[in-house]
Protein backbone atom coordinates (compact mmCIF):
# COMPACT_ATOMS: atom_id res chain seq x y z
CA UNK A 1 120.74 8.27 105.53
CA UNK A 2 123.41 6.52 107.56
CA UNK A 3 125.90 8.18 109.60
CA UNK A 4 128.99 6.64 106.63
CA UNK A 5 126.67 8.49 103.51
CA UNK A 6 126.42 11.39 104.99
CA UNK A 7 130.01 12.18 106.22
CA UNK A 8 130.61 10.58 102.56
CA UNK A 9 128.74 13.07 101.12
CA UNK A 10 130.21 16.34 103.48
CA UNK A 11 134.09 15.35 102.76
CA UNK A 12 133.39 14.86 98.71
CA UNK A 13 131.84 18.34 98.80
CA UNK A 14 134.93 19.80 100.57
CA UNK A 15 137.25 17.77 98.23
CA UNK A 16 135.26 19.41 95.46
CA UNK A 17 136.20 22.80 96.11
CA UNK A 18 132.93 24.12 98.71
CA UNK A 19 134.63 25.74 101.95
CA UNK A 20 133.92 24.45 105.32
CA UNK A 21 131.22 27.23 106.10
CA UNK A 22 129.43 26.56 102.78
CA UNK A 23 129.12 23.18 103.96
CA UNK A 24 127.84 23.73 107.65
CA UNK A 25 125.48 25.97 106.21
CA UNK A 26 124.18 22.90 103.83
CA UNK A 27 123.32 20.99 107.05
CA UNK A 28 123.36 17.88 105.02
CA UNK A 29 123.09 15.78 108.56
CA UNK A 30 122.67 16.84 112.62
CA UNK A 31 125.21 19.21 113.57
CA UNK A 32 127.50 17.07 115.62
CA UNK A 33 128.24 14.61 112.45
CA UNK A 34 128.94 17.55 110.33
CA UNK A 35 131.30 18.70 112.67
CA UNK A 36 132.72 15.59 113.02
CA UNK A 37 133.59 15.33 109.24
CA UNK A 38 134.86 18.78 108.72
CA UNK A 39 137.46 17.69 111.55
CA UNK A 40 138.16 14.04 109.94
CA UNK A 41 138.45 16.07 106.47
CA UNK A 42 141.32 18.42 108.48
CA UNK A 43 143.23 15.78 109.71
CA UNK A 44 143.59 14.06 106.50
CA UNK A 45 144.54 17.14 104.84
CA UNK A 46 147.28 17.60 107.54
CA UNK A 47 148.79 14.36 107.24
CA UNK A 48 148.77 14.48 103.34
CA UNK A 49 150.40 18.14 103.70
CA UNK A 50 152.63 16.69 106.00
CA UNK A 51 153.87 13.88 103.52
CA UNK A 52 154.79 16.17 100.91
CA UNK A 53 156.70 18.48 103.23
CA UNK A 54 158.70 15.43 103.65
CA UNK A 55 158.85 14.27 100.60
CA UNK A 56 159.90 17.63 99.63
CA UNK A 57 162.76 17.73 102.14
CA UNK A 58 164.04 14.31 101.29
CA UNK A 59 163.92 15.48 97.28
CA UNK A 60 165.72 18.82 98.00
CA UNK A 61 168.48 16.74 100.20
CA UNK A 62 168.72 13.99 97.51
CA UNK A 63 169.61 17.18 95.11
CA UNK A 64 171.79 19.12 97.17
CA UNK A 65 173.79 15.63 97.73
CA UNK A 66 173.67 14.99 93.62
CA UNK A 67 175.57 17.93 93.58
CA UNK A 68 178.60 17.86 95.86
């Protein structure tokens, strides 16, 4: 399998609910690539909780201004 498949394959089984051990243990691909998408799938949960925080904040503002 190519190196796109695989880290396919590792982030839709952490999307799907398996934890990041479960998934290093499937060793699905060499280690390095698992790694690799365990720390891509991270970062794109960060960002995403990130966004909502925001969005959050900017809701909570737009209430607090609705009413004044």
């Amino acid at each position: 399998m190519d190196k796109h498949r695989i880290t396919g394959q590792l982030k839709q089984l952490l999307r799907s609910g398996y934890s990041i051990d479960d998934v290093r243990n499937m060793a699905l691909g060499p280690r390095a690539l698992v790694e690799q998408a365990i720390l891509d799938y991270q970062a794109q949960r960060e960002k995403q909780a990130q966004s909502q925080r925001t969005l959050s904040h900017q809701a909570s503002f737009a209430m607090y201004l609705g009413t004044r």
